[in-house]
Protein backbone atom coordinates (compact mmCIF):
# COMPACT_ATOMS: atom_id res chain seq x y z
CA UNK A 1 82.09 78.86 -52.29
CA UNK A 2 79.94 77.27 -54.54
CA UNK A 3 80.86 74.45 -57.73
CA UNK A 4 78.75 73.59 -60.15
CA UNK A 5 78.26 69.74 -60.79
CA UNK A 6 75.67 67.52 -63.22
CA UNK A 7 74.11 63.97 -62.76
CA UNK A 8 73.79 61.72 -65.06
CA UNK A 9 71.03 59.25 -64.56
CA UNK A 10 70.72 57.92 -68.29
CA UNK A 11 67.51 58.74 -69.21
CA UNK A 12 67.79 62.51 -67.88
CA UNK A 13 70.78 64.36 -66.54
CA UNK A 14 70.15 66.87 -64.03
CA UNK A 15 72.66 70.20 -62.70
CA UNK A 16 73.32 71.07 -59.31
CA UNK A 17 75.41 73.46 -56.91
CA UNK A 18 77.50 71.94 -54.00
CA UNK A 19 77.51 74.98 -51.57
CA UNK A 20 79.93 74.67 -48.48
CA UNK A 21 81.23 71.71 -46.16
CA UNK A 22 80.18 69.49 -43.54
CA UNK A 23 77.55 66.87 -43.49
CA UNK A 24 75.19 66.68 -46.65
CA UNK A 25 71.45 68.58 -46.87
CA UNK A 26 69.76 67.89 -50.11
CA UNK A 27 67.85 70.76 -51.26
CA UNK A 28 64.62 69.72 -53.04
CA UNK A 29 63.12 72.54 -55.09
CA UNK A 30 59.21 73.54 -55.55
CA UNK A 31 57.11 72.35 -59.14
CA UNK A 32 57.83 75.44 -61.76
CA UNK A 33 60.88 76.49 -59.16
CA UNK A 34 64.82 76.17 -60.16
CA UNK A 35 67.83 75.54 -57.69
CA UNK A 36 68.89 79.09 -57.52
CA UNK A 37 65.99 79.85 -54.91
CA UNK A 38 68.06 77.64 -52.45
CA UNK A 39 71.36 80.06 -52.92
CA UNK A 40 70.47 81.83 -49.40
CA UNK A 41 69.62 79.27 -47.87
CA UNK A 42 72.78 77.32 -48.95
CA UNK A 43 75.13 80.00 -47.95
CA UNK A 44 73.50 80.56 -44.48
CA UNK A 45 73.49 76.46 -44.17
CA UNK A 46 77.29 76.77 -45.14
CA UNK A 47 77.51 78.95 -42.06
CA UNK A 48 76.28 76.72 -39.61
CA UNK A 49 78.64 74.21 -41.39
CA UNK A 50 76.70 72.14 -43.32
CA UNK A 51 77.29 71.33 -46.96
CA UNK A 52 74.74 71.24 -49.13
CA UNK A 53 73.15 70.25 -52.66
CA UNK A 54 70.88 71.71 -54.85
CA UNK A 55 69.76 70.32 -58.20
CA UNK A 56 67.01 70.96 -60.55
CA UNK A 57 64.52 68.24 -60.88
CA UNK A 58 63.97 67.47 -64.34
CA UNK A 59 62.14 69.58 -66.59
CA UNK A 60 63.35 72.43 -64.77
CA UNK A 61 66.33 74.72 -65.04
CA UNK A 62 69.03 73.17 -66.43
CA UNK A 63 68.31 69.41 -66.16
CA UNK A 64 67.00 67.51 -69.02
CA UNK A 65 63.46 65.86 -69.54
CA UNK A 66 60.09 65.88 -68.42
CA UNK A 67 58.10 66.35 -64.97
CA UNK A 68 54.89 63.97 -65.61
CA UNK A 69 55.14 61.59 -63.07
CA UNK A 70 56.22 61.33 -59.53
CA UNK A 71 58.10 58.04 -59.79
CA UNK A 72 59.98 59.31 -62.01
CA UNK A 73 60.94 62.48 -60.01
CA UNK A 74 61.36 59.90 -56.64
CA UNK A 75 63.63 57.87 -58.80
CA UNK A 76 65.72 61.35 -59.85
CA UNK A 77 66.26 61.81 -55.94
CA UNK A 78 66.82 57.99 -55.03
CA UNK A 79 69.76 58.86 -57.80
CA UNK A 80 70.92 62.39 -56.04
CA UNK A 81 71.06 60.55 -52.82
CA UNK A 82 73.34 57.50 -54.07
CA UNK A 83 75.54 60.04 -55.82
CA UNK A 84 76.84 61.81 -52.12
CA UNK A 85 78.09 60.53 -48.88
CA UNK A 86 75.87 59.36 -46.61
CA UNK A 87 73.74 59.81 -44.42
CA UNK A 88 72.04 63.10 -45.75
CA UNK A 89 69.34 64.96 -45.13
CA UNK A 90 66.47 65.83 -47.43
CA UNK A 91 64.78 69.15 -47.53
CA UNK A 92 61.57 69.45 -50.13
CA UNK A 93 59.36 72.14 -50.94
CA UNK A 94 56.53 71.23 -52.48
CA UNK A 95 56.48 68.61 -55.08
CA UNK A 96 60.11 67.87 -54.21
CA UNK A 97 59.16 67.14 -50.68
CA UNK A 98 56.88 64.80 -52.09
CA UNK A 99 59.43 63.51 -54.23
CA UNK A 100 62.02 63.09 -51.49
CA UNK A 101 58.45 60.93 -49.54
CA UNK A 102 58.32 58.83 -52.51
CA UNK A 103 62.27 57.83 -53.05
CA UNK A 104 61.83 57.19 -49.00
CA UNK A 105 59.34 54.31 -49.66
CA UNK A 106 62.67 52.18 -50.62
CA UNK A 107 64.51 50.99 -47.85
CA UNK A 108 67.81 51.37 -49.51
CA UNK A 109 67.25 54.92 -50.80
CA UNK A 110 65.54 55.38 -46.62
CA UNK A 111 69.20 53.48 -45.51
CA UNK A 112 71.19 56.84 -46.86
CA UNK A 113 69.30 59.32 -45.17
CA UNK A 114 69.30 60.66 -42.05
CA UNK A 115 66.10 62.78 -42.04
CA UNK A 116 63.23 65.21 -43.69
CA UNK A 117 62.54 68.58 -43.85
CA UNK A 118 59.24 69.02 -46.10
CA UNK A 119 58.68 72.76 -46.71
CA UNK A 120 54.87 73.62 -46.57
CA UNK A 121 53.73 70.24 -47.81
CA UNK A 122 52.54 67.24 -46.22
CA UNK A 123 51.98 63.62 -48.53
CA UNK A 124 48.13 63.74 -48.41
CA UNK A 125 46.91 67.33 -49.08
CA UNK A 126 43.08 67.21 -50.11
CA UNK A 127 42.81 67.28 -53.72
CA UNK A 128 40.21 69.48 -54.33
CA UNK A 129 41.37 72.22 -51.91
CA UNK A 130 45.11 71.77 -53.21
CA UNK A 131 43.76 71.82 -57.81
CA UNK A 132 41.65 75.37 -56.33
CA UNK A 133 45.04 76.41 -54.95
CA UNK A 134 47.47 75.77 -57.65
CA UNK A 135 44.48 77.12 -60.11
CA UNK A 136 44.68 80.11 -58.34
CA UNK A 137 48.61 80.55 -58.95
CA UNK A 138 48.58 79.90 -62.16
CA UNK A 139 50.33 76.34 -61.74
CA UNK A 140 47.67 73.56 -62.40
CA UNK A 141 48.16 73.81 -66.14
CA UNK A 142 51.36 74.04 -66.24
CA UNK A 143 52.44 70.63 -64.91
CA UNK A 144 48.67 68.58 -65.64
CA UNK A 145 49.65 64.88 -65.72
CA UNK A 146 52.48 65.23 -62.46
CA UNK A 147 49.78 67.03 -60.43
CA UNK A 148 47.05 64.39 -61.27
CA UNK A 149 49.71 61.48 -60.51
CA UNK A 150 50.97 63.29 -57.32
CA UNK A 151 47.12 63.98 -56.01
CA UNK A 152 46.54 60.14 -56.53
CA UNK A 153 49.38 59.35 -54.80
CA UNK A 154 48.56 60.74 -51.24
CA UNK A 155 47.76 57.51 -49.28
CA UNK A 156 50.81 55.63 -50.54
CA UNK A 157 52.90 59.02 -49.85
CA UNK A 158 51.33 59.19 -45.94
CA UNK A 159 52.07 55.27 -45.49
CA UNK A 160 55.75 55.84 -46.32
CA UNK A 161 56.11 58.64 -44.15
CA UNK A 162 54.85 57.19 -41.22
CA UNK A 163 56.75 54.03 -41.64
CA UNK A 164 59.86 55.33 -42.57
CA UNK A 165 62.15 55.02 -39.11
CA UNK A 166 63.73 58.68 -40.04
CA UNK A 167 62.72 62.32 -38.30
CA UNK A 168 60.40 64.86 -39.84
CA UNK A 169 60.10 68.61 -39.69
CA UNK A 170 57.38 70.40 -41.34
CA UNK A 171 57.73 73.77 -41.84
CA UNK A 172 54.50 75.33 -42.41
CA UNK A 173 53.91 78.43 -43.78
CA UNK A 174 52.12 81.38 -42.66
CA UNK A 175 50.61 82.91 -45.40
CA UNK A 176 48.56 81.49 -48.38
CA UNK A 177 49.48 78.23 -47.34
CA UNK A 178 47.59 75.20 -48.79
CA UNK A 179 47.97 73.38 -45.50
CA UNK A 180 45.83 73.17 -43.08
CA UNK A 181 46.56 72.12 -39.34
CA UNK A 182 44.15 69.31 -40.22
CA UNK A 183 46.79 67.73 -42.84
CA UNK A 184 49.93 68.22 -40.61
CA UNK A 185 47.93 66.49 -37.75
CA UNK A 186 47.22 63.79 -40.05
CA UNK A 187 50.87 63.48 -40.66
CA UNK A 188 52.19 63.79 -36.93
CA UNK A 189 49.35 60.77 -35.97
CA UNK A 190 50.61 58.43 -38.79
CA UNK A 191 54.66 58.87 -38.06
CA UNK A 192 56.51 58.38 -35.27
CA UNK A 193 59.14 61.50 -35.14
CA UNK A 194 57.35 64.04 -36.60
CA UNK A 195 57.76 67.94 -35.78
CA UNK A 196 55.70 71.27 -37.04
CA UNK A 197 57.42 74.92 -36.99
CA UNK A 198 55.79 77.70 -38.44
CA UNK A 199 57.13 80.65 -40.40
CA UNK A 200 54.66 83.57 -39.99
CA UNK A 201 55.94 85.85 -42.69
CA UNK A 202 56.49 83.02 -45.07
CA UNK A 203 53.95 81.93 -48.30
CA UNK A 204 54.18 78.38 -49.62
CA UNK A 205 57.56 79.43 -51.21
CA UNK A 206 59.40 79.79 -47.70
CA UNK A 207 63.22 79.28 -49.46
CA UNK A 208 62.47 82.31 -51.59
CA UNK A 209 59.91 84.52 -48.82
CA UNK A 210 62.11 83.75 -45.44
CA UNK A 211 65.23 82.13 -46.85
CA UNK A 212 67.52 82.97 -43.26
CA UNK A 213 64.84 82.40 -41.34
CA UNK A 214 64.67 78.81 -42.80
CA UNK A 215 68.01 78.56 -43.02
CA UNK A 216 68.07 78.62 -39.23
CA UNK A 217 65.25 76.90 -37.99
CA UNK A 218 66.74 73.56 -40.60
CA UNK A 219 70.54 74.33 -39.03
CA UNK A 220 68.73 74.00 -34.95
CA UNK A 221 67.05 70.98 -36.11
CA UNK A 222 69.13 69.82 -37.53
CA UNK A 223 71.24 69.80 -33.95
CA UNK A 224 69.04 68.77 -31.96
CA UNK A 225 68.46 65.34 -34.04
CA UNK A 226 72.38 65.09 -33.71
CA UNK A 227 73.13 65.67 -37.61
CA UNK A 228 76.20 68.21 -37.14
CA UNK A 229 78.28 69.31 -35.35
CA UNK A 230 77.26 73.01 -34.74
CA UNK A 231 75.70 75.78 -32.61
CA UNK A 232 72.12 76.02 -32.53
CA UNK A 233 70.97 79.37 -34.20
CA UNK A 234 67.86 81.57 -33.14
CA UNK A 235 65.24 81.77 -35.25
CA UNK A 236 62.00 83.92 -33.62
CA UNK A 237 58.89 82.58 -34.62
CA UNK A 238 58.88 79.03 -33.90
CA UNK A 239 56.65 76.98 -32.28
CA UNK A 240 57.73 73.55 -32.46
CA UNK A 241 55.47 70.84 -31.22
């Protein structure tokens, strides 16, 4: 059973669906994406008894306002976080991975979580490599001055993660991916928990490509970090490292 619920943040107010019980995953969505691609995933998470919450980040779906910077988007999750009980777990594709990175780098926003998922994305992609791939998509006009801000943002976004005393999955893609191992092994050198599954079948949109698949391989992490109280699922393909 899903309910429907909006934040209001002042300067934008943002909609979300609250999707089962159990302790709280916050489901970040992709640039250009909406919170519906996180329905399958939400239900299968529901299953494994979590409870979790989707909203769109602004300028999307139905929230209000403008995508331009990534401060503003980090500040948008800083306010989802503060708004449900604690501790929860963020889960970002994309941009709102990166998002969910840059709330991170304030200890009181990093105080209410208890972990990171960051779906095909890591906080310091190459910026040449990543413009080609979003040109190639279709996406790099779409959302100019937040891809500029997030592309100059990648040092800060890689010091936060490795300092931030939380655990990190990264599930990476299989197909079309704009990662490289190159970028997640920058990632696992500069943090301190960090952990890499891969979803063969999966492009960069892995909710939407492989949604049970990711649904599974988020549920047995999250057991094995000790966030839940359920029965670790299967989920072929892994090769966690």
């Amino acid at each position: 059973m899903s309910t429907e619920i909006s934040l209001d943040l002042g300067e934008v107010t943002l909609r979300g669906t609250v999707t089962g019980a159990g302790p709280t995953v916050l489901l970040l969505h992709a640039g250009g994406e909406r919170r519906e691609v996180w329905a399958p995933v939400a239900a299968m998470l529901a299953r494994h008894g979590f409870r979790s919450v989707a909203f769109d980040l602004r300028g999307h779906g139905g929230s209000s306002g403008r995508a331009t910077t990534l401060r503003a988007l980090a500040g948008d999750v800083a306010g989802m976080i503060a708004s449900q009980p604690a501790p929860a777990v963020l889960v970002g594709a994309s941009v709102g991975g990166l998002a969910a990175v840059a709330a991170l780098a304030d200890p009181a926003v990093a105080a209410l979580a208890s972990g990171l998922v960051l779906v095909d994305v890591v906080p310091d992609l190459e910026p040449g490599r990543a413009r080609s791939w979003l040109d190639f998509h279709g996406l790099g006009g779409r959302y100019p001055r937040l891809v500029d801000d997030v592309l100059g943002s990648g040092p800060a976004l890689l010091a936060t993660a490795g300092a931030v005393d939380l655990p990190i999955l990264v599930v990476h893609a299989g197909q079309g991916s704009p990662l490289r191992d190159a970028d997640v092994d920058r990632l696992r050198a500069a943090g301190r928990r960090v952990a890499v599954v891969r979803v063969p079948s999966a492009g960069h949109l892995v909710a939407r490509d492989a949604p049970e698949h990711l649904a599974d391989l988020v549920s047995g992490w999250l057991c094995g970090i000790g966030h839940g109280a359920v029965s670790t699922p299967g989920g072929g393909g892994q090769d966690l490292r």
